[in-house]
C-alpha atoms as a PDB file:
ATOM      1  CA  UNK A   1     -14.994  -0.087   3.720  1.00  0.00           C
ATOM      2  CA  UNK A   2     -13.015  -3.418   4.202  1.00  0.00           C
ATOM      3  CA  UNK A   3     -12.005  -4.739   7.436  1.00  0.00           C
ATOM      4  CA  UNK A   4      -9.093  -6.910   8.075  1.00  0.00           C
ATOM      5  CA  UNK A   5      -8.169  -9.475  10.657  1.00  0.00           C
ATOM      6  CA  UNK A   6      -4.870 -11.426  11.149  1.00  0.00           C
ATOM      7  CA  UNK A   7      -4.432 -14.413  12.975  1.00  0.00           C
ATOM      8  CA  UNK A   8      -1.974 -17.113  13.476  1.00  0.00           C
ATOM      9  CA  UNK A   9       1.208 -15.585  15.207  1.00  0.00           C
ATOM     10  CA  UNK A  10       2.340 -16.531  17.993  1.00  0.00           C
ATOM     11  CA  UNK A  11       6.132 -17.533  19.956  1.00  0.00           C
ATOM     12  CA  UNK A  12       7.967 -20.349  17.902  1.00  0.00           C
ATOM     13  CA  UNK A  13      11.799 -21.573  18.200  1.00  0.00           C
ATOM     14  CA  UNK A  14      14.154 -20.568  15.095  1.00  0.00           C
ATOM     15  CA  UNK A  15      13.636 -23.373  12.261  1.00  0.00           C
ATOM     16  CA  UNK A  16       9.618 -24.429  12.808  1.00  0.00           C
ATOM     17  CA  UNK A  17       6.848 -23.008  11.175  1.00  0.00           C
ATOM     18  CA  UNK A  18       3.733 -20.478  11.128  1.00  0.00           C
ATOM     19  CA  UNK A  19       1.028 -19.725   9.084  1.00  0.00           C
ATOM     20  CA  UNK A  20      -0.667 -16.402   9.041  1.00  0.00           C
ATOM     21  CA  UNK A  21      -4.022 -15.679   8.158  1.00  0.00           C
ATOM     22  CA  UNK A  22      -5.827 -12.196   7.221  1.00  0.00           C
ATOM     23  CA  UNK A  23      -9.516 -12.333   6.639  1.00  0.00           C
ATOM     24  CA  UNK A  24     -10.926  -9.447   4.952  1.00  0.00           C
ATOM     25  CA  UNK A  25     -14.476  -8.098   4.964  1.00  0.00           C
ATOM     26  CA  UNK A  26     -16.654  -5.418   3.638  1.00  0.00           C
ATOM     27  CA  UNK A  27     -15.925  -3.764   0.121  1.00  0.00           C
ATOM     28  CA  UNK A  28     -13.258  -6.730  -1.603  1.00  0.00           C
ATOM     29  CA  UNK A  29     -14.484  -6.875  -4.758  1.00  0.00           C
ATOM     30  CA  UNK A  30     -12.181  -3.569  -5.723  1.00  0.00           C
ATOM     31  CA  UNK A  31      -8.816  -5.089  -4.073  1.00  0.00           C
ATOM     32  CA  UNK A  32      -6.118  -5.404  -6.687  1.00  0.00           C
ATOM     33  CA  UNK A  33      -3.659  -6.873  -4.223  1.00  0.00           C
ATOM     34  CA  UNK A  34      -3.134  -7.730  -0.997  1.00  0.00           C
ATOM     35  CA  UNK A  35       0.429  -7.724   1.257  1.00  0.00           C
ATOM     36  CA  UNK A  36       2.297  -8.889   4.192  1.00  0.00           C
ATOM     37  CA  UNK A  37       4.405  -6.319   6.188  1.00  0.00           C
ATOM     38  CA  UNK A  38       6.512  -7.626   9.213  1.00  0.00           C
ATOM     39  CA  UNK A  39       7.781  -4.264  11.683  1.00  0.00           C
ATOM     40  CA  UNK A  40      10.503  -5.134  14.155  1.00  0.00           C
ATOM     41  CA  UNK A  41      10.654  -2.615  17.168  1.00  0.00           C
ATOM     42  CA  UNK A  42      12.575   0.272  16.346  1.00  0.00           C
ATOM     43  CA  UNK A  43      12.990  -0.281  12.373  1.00  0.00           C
ATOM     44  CA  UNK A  44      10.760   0.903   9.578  1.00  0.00           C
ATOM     45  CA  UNK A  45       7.889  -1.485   8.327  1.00  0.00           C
ATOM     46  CA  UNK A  46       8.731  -3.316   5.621  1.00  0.00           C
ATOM     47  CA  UNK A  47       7.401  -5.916   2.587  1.00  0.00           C
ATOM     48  CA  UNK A  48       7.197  -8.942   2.887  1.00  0.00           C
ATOM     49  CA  UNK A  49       5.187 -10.678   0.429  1.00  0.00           C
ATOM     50  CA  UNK A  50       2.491  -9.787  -2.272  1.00  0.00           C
ATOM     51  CA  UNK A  51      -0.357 -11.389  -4.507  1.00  0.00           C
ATOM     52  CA  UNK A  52      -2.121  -9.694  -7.085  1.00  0.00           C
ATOM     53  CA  UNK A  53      -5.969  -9.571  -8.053  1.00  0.00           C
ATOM     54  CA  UNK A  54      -4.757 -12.061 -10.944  1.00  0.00           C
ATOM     55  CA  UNK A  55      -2.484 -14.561  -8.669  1.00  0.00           C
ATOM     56  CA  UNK A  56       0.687 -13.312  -9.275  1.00  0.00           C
ATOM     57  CA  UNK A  57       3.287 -13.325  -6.410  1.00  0.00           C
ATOM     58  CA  UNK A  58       5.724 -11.350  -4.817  1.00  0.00           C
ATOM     59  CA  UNK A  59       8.806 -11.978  -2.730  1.00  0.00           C
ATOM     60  CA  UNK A  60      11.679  -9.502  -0.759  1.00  0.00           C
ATOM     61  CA  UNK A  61      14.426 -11.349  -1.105  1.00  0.00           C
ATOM     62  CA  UNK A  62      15.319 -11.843   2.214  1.00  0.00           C
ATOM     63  CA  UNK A  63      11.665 -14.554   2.569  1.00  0.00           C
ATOM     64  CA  UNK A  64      12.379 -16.118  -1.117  1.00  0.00           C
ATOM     65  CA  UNK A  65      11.915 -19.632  -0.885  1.00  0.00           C
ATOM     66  CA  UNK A  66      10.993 -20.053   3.076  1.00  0.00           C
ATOM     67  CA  UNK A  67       7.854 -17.686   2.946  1.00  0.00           C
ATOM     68  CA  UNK A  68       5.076 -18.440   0.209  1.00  0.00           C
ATOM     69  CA  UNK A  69       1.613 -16.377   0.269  1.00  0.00           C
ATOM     70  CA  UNK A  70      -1.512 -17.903  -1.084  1.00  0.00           C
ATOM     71  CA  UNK A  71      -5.425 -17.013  -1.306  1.00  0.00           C
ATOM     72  CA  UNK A  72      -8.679 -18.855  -0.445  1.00  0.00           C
ATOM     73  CA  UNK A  73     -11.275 -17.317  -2.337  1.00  0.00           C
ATOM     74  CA  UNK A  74     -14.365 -19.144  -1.027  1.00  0.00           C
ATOM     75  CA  UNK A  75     -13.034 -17.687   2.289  1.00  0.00           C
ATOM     76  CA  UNK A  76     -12.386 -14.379   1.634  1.00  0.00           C
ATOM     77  CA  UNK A  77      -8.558 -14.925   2.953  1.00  0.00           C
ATOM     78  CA  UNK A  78      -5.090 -14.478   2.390  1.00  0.00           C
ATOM     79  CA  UNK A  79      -1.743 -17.086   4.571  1.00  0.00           C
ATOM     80  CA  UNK A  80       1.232 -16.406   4.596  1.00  0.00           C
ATOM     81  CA  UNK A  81       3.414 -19.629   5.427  1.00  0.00           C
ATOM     82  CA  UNK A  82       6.402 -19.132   6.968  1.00  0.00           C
ATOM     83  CA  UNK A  83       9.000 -21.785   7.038  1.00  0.00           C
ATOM     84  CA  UNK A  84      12.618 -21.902   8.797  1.00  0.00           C
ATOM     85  CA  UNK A  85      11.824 -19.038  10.800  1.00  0.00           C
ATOM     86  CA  UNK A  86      14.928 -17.038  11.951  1.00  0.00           C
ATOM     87  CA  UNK A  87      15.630 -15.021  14.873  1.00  0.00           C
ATOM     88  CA  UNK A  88      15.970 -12.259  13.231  1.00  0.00           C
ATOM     89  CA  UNK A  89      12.388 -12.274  11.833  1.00  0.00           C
ATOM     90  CA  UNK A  90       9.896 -11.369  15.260  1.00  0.00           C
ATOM     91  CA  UNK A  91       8.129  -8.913  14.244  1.00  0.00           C
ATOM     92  CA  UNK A  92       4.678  -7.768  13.875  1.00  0.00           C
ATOM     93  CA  UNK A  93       2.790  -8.428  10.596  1.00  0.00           C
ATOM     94  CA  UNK A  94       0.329  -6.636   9.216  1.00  0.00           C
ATOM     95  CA  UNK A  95      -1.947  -7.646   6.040  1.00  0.00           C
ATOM     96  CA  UNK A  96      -2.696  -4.493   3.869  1.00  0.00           C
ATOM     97  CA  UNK A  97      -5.351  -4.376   0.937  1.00  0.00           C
ATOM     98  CA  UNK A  98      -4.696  -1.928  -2.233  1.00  0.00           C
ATOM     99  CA  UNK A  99      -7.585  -0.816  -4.025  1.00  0.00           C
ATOM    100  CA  UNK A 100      -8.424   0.956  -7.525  1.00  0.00           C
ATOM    101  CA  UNK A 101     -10.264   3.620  -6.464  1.00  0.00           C
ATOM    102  CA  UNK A 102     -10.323   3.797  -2.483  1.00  0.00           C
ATOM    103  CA  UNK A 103      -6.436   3.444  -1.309  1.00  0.00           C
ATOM    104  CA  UNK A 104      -5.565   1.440   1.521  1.00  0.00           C
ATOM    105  CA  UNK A 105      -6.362  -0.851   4.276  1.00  0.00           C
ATOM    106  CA  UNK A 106      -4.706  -2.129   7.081  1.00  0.00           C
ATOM    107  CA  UNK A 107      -5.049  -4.681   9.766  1.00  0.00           C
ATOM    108  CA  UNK A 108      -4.313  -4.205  13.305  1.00  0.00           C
ATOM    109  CA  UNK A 109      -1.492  -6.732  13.241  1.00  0.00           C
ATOM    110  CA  UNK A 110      -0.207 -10.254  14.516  1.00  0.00           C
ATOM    111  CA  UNK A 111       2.998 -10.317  16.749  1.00  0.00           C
ATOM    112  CA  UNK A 112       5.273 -13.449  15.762  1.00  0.00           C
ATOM    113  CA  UNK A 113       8.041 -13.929  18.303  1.00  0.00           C
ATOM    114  CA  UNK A 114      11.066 -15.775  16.805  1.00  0.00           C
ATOM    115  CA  UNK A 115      13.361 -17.640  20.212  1.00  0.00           C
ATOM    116  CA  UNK A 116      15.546 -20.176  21.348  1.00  0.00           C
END
């Protein structure tokens, strides 16, 4: 089993800056890659970002060069920074772990609130 926890969202004004974090626990060792998913109210959930078992990175277009998604090993966690926030961008995000053998895993989710 693997347990994930985000952190880090929070209400910021269009322009500044967050950095999520999603600390995983439990069986890791069998994650291939691990994702961001933002989900406004009332729209389907959707990909954000994506890093693979090896390092490499993934971006929806709509993120590319604001958004970057990084790992700390030693810490068992995954960021995602988010720079030049827009309004249209609150959402909640949610970190999600892919594995070889056992599927999925969620977390529970971070709200970040995007206002002027």
């Amino acid at each position: 089993q693997v347990q994930l926890v985000e952190s880090g969202g929070g209400l910021v004004q269009p322009g500044r800056s967050l950095r999520l974090s999603c600390a995983a626990s439990g069986s890791i060792s069998s994650i291939y890659r691990t994702g961001w998913y933002r989900q406004a109210p009332g729209k389907q959930r959707e990909l954000v970002a994506t890093i693979t078992r090896g390092g490499v990175k993934n971006y929806t277009d709509a993120v590319k060069g604001r958004f970057n998604i990084s790992r700390d090993d030693a810490k068992n966690t995954v960021y995602l920074q988010m720079d030049s926030l827009k309004p249209e961008e609150p959402a909640v995000y949610y970190c999600k772990t892919d594995h070889v053998l056992l599927g999925s895993y969620w977390g529970q989710g971070t709200q970040v609130t995007v206002s002027s």
